[in-house]
Protein backbone atom coordinates (compact mmCIF):
# COMPACT_ATOMS: atom_id res chain seq x y z
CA UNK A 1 0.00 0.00 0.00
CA UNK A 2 1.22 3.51 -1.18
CA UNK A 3 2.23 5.74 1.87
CA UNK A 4 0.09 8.82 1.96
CA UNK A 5 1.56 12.17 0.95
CA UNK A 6 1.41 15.53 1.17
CA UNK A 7 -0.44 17.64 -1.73
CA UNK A 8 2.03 18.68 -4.82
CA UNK A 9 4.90 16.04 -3.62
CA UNK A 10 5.25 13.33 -5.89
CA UNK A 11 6.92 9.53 -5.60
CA UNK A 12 10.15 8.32 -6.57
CA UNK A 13 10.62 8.81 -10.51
CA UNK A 14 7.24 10.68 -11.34
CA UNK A 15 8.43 14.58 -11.82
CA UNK A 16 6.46 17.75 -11.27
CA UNK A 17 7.84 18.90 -14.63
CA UNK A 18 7.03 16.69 -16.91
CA UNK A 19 7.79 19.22 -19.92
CA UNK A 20 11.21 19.26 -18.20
CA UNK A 21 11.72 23.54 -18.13
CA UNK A 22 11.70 24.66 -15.19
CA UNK A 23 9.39 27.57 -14.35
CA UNK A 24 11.88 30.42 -14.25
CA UNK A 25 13.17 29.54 -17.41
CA UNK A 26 10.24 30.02 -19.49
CA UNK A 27 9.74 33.58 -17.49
CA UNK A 28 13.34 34.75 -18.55
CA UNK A 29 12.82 32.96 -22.33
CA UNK A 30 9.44 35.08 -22.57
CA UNK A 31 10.86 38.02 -20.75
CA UNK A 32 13.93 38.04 -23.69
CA UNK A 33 11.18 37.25 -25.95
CA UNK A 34 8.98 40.18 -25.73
CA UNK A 35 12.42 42.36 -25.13
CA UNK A 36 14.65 41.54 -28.04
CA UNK A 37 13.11 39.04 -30.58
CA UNK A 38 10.29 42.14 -31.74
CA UNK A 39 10.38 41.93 -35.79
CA UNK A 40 12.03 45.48 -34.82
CA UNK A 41 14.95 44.24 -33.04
CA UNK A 42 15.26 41.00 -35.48
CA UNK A 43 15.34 43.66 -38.64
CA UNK A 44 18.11 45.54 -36.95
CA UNK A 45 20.02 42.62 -36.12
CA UNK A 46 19.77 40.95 -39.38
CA UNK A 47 20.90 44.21 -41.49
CA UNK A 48 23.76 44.06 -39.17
CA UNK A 49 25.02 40.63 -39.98
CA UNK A 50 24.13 41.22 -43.56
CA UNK A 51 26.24 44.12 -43.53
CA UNK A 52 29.15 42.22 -42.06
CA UNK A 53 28.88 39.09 -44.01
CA UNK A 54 29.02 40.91 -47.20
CA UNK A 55 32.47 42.38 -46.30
CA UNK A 56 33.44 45.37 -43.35
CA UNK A 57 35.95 47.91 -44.82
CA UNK A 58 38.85 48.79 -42.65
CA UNK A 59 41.34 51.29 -43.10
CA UNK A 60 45.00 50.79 -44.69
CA UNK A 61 47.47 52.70 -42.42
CA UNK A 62 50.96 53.48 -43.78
CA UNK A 63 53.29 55.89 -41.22
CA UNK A 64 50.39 56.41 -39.29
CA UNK A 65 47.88 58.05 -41.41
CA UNK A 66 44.93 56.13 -43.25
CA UNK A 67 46.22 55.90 -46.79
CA UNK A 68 43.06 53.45 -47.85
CA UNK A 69 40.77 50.96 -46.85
CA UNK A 70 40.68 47.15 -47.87
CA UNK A 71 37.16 45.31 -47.62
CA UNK A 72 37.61 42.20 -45.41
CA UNK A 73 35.53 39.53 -45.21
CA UNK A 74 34.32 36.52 -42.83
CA UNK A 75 32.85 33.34 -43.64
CA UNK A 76 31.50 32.39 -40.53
CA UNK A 77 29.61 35.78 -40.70
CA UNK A 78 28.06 34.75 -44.14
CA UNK A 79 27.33 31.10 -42.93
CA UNK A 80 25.61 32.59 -40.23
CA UNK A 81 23.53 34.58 -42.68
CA UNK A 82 22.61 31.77 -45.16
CA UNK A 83 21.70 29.48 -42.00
CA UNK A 84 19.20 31.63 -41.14
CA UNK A 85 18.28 33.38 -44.38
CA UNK A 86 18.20 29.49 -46.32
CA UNK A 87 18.72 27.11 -43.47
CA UNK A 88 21.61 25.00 -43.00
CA UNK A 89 22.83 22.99 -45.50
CA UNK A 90 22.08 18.97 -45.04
CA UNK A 91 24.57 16.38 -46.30
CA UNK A 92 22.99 14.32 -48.86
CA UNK A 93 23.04 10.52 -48.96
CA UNK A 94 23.43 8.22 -51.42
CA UNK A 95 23.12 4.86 -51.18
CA UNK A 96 26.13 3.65 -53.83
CA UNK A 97 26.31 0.29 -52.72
CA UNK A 98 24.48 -1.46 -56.31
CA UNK A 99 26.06 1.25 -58.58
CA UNK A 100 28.09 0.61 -61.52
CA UNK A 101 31.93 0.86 -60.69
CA UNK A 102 32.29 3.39 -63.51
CA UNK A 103 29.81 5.42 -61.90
CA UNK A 104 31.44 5.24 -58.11
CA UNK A 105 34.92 6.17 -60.30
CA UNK A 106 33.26 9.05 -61.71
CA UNK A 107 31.90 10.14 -58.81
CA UNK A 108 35.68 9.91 -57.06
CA UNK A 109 37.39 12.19 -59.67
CA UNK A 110 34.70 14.19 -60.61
CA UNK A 111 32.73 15.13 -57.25
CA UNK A 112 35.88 16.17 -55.25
């Protein structure tokens, strides 16, 4: 027989959070929510990493006066903006095991 308990304790192995997030979490997730991901905030953020993955000019110094500037760029910065622009890019995979051997030997010098 089950020993009696208290109201909102709960037996060995049976949680009180099933969803598994606890309670302040979802206040500070809807909290940062309503603070920073506005379509406002997410225009201004993504003109910014548009802006920087399409190249940041910095200057070109030569006896210590600007003389230039040279456009440098980032890749992470662009991956970061096709990710979320396109979505990541998945692997795709191909079964090869029943194809021709001239087509596997193609595929070795040509897809490289």
């Amino acid at each position: 027989m089950d020993k009696p308990r208290k109201p909102g304790t709960f037996p060995p192995g049976v949680s009180g959070n099933p969803s598994g997030v606890p309670k302040w979490r979802r206040e500070l997730e809807a909290m940062l929510d309503a603070e920073h991901r506005t379509p406002a905030q997410l225009r201004e953020t993504f003109a910014l990493i548009r802006k920087v993955a399409h190249g940041v000019q910095e200057p070109v110094y030569y006896k210590g006066e600007i003389v230039g500037h040279v456009v440098k760029y980032d890749g992470a910065w662009m991956e970061l903006y096709l990710n979320r622009v396109l979505g990541p890019v998945k692997d795709i995979k191909v079964d090869l095991s029943d194809a021709p051997e001239e087509v596997v030997q193609w595929i070795a010098e040509n897809l490289n």
